[in-house]
Protein backbone atom coordinates (compact mmCIF):
# COMPACT_ATOMS: atom_id res chain seq x y z
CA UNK A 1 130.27 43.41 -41.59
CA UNK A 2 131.59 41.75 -38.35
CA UNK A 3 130.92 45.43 -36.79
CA UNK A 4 127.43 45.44 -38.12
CA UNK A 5 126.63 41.67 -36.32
CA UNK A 6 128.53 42.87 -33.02
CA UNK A 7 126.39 46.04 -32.88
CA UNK A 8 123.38 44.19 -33.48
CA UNK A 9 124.42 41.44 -31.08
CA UNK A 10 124.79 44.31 -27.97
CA UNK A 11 121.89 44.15 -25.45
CA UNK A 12 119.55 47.08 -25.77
CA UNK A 13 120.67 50.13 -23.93
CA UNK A 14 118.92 51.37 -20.27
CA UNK A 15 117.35 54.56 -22.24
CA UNK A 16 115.33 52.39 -24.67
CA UNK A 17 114.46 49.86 -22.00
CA UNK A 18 113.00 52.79 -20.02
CA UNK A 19 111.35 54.08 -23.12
CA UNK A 20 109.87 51.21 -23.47
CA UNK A 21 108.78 50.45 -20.37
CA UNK A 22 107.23 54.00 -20.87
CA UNK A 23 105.35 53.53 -23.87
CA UNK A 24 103.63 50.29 -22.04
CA UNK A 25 102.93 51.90 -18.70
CA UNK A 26 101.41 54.66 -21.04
CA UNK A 27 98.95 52.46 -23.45
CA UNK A 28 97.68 50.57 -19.70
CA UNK A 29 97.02 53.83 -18.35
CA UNK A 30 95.32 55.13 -21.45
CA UNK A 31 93.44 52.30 -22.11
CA UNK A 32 92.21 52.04 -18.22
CA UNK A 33 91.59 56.15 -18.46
CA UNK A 34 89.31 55.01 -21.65
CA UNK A 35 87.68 51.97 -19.96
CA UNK A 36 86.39 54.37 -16.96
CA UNK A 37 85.18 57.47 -19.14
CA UNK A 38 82.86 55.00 -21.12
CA UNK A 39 81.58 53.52 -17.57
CA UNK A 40 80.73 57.14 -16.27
CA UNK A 41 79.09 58.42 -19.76
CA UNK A 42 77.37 54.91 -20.20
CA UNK A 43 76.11 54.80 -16.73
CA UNK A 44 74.65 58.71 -16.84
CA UNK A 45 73.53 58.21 -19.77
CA UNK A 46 71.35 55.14 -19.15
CA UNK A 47 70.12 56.74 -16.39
CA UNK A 48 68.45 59.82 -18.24
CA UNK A 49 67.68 57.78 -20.92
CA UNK A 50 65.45 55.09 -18.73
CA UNK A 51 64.09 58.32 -17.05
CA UNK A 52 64.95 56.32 -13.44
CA UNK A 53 63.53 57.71 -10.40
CA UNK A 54 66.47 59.59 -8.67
CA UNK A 55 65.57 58.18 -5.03
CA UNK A 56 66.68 54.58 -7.03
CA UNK A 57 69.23 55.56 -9.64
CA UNK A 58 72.39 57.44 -8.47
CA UNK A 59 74.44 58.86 -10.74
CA UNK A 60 78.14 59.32 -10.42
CA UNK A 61 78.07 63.36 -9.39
CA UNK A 62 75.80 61.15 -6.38
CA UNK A 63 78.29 58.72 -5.31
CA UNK A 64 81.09 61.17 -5.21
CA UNK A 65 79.16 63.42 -2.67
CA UNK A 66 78.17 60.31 -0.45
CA UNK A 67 81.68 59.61 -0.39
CA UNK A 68 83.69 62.39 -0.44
CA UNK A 69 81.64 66.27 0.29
CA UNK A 70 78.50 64.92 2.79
CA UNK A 71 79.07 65.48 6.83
CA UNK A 72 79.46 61.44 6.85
CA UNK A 73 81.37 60.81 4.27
CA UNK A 74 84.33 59.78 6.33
CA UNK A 75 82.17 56.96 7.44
CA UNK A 76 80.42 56.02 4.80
CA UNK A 77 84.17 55.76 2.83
CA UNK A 78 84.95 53.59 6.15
CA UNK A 79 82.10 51.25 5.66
CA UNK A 80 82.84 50.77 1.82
CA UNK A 81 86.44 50.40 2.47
CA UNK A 82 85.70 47.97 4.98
CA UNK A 83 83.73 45.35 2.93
CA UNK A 84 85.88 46.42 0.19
CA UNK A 85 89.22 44.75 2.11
CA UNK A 86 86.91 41.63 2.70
CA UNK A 87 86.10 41.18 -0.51
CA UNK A 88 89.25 41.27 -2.05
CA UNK A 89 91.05 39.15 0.14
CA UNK A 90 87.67 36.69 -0.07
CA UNK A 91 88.77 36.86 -3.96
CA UNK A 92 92.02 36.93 -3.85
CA UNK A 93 92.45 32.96 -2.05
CA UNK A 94 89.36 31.91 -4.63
CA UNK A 95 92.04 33.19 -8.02
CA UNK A 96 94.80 31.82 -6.29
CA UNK A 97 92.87 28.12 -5.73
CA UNK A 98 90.88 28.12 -8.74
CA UNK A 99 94.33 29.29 -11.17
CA UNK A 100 96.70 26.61 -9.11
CA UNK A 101 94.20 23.88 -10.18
CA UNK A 102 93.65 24.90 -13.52
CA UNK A 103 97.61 25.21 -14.44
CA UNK A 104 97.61 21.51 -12.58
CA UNK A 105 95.02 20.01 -14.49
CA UNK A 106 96.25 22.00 -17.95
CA UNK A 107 99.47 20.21 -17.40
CA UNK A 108 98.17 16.84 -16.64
CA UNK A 109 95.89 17.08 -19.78
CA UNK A 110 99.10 17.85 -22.08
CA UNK A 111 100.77 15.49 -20.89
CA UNK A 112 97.95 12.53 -20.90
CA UNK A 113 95.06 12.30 -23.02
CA UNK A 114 93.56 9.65 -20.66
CA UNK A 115 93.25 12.32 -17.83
CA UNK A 116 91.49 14.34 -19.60
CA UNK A 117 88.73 12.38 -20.40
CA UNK A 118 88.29 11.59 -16.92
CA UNK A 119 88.21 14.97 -15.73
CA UNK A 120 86.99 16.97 -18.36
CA UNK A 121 83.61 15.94 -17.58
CA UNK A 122 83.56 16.84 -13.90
CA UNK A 123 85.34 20.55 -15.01
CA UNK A 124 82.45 20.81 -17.34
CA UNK A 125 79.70 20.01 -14.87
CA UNK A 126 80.83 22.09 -11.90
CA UNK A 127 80.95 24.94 -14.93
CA UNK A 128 77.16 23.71 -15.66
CA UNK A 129 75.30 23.73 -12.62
CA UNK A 130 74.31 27.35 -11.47
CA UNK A 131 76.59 28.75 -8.61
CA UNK A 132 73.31 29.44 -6.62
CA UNK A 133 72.24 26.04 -6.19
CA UNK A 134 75.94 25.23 -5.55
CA UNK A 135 76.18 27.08 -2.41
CA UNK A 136 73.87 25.59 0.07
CA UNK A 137 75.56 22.20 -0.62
CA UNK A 138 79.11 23.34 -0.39
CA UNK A 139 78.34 25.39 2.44
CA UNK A 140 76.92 21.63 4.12
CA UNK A 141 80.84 20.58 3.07
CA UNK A 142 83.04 23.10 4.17
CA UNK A 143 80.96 25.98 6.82
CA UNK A 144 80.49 28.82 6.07
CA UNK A 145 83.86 30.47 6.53
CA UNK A 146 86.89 30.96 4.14
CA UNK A 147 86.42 27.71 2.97
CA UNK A 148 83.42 28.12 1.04
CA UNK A 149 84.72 31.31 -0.66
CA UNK A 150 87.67 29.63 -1.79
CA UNK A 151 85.92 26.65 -3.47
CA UNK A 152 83.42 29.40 -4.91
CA UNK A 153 85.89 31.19 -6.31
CA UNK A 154 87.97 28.39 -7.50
CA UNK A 155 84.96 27.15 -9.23
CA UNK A 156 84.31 29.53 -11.01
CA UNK A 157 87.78 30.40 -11.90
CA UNK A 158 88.67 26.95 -13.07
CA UNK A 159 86.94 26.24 -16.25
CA UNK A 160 87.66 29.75 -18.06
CA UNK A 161 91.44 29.01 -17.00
CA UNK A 162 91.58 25.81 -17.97
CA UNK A 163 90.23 25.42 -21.20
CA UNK A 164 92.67 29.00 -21.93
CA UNK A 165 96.04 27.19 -20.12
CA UNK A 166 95.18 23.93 -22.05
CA UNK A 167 95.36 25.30 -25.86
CA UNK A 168 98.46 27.56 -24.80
CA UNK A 169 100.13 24.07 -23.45
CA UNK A 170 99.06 22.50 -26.92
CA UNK A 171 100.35 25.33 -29.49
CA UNK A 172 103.38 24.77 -29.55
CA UNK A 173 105.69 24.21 -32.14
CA UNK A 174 105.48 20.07 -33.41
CA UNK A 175 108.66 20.74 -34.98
CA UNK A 176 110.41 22.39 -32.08
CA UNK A 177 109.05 19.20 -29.80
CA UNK A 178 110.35 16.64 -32.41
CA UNK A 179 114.34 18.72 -32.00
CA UNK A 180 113.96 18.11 -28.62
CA UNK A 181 113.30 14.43 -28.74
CA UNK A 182 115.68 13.78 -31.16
CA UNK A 183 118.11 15.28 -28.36
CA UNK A 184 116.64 12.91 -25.82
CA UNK A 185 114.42 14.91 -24.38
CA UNK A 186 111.09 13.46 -22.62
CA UNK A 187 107.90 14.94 -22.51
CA UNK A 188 108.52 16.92 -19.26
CA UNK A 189 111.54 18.82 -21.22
CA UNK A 190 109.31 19.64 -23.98
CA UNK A 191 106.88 20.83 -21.70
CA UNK A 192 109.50 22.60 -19.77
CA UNK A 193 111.32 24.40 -22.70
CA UNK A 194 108.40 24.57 -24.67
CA UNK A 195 105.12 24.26 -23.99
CA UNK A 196 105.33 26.46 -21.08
CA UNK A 197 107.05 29.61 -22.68
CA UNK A 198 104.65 29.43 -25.32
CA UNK A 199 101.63 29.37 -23.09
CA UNK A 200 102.29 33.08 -21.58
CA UNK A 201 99.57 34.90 -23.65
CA UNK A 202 97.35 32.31 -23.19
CA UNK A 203 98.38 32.13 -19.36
CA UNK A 204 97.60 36.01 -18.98
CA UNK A 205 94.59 35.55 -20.47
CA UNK A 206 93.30 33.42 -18.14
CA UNK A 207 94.65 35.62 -15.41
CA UNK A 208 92.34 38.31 -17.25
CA UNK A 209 89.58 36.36 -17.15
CA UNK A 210 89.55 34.65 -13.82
CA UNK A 211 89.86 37.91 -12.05
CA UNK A 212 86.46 39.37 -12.53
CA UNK A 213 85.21 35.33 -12.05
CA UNK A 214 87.22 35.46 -8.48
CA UNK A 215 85.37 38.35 -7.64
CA UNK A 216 81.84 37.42 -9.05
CA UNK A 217 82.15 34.36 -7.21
CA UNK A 218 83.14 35.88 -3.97
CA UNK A 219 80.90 37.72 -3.68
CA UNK A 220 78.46 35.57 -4.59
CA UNK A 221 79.42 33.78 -1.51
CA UNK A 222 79.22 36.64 0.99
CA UNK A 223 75.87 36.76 -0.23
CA UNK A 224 74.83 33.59 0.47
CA UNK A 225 76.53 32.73 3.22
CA UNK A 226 79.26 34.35 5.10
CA UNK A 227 77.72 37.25 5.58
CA UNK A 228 80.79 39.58 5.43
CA UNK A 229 82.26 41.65 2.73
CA UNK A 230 80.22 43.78 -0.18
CA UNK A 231 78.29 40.93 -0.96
CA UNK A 232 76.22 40.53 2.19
CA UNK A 233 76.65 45.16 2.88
CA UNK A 234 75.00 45.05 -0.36
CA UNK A 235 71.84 42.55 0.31
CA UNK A 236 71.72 44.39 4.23
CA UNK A 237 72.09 48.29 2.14
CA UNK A 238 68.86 46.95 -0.53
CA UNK A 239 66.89 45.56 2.52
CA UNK A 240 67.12 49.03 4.33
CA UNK A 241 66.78 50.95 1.18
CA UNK A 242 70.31 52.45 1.76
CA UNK A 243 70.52 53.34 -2.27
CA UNK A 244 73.73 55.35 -1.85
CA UNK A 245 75.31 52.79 -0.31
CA UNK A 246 74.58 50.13 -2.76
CA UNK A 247 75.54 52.39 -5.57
CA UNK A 248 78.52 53.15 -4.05
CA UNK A 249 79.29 49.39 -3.08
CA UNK A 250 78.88 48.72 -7.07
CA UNK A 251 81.37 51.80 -7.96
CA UNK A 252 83.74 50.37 -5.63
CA UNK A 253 83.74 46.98 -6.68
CA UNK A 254 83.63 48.12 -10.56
CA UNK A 255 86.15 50.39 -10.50
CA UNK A 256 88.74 47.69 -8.53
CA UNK A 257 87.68 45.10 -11.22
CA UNK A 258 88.94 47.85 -13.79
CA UNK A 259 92.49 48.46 -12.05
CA UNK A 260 93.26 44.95 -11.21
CA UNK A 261 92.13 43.96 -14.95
CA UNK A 262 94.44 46.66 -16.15
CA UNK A 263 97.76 45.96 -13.94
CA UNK A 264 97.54 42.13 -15.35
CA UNK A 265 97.19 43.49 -18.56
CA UNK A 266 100.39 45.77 -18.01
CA UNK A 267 101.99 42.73 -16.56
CA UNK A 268 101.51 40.55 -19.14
CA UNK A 269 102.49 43.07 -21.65
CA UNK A 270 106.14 43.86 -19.76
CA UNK A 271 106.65 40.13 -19.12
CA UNK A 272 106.03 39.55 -23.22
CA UNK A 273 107.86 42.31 -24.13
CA UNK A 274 110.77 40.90 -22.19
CA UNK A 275 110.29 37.05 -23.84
CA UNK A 276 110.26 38.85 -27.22
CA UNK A 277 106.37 37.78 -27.58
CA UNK A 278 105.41 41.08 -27.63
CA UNK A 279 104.00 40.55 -31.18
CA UNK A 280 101.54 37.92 -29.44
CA UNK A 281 99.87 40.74 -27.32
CA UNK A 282 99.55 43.46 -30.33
CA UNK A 283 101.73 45.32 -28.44
């Protein structure tokens, strides 16, 4: 009997830590391998089936040439790339803003009810009011450099994450909070030891979530205002009736939405799996 416990007690050997780590790099490639063979079939397919002028619509056999097999493709993989590397780091500062608040506020709404009835409201407004007519007055604010992507991409970040980082912060256990005050723990252990830990999925989900948002609203932004990045190639490409460009500007930005989606998702699932939450994730 003592045997059994001790061999049950030893930490998990490197071979079935590798395996798996295996079997969840595996499912987030799968899954990613999935996600992009339904984009391609769904986007050929609508394409036949609304019968859409070819000198419009390019189709995927389209993009690949103007990127890869034409004389210029070398350039016109420059050009993408270019606005590509704006973009992302455009994004990129509006996740990081618009996540930092919402994990602020998400604490300071677990820990006092008071706070969050005084900024719930302004969350839910900024949320309300239409990015578009958002832009022009922000832009008045900060200019119309970094600073306005980061405030557009923190807005529209912050509600998704919030509301998400708020319920994790609040499920967990009542019992497990009442051990630790009988202890003589305060609120900020409990939160600490508790709360927190038991806010990953929820966490990762916002991560999930905000990411497409960060990019949405960056390049929303470029669009409007700064005029760098895919956003603005994208309204310049449709003004000169550069299709393959535009098409390709949407593959690009698609398929980059798709990997960064899937690493958080492998992420999440290896940070889980090493919390012993995996059960949380389905995994």
């Amino acid at each position: 009997m003592a045997l059994e416990t001790m061999s049950a007690a030893r930490p998990p050997s490197a071979a079935k830590v590798a395996r798996g780590l295996g079997a969840v790099i595996g499912r987030a490639a799968l899954t990613g391998l999935i996600t992009l063979v339904i984009v391609l079939v769904a986007w050929q397919g609508l394409i036949l089936l609304l019968g859409v002028s070819p000198f419009i619509a390019k189709g995927p056999l389209d993009v690949w040439n103007w990127l890869f097999t034409v004389p210029n493709a070398a350039v016109n993989r420059t050009t993408i790339l270019t606005n590509l590397t704006v973009t992302l780091g455009d994004a990129f500062l509006g996740f990081v803003a618009g996540l930092v608040v919402a994990l602020v506020l998400a604490t300071a709404f677990t820990l006092s009810r008071g706070i969050e009835s005084a900024l719930m409201p302004i969350a839910l407004l900024l949320r309300s009011v239409p990015l578009v007519a958002l832009v022009p007055v922000i832009s008045l604010i900060t200019g119309r450099g970094p600073s306005l992507v980061v405030v557009m991409g923190a807005i529209v970040v912050l509600f998704p994450a919030l509301v998400n980082i708020a319920f994790g912060l609040r499920s967990s256990s009542p019992q497990i909070n009442d051990v630790i005050a009988v202890y003589g723990g305060n609120v900020f252990t409990a939160l600490r030891k508790v709360a927190l830990p038991s806010s990953l999925p929820s966490f990762f989900a916002a991560v999930k979530i905000s990411i497409p948002g960060a990019i949405t609203g960056a390049l929303l932004a470029e669009w409007l205002s700064t005029g760098q990045g895919l956003g603005h190639g994208i309204v310049i490409a449709v003004a000169q009736v550069k299709n393959y460009e535009v098409w390709a500007s949407v593959v690009a930005i698609t398929l980059v939405s798709i990997v960064l989606y899937g690493v958080a998702q492998l992420v999440e699932n290896l940070v889980l799996r090493r919390m012993g939450m995996e059960s949380s994730t389905g995994a």
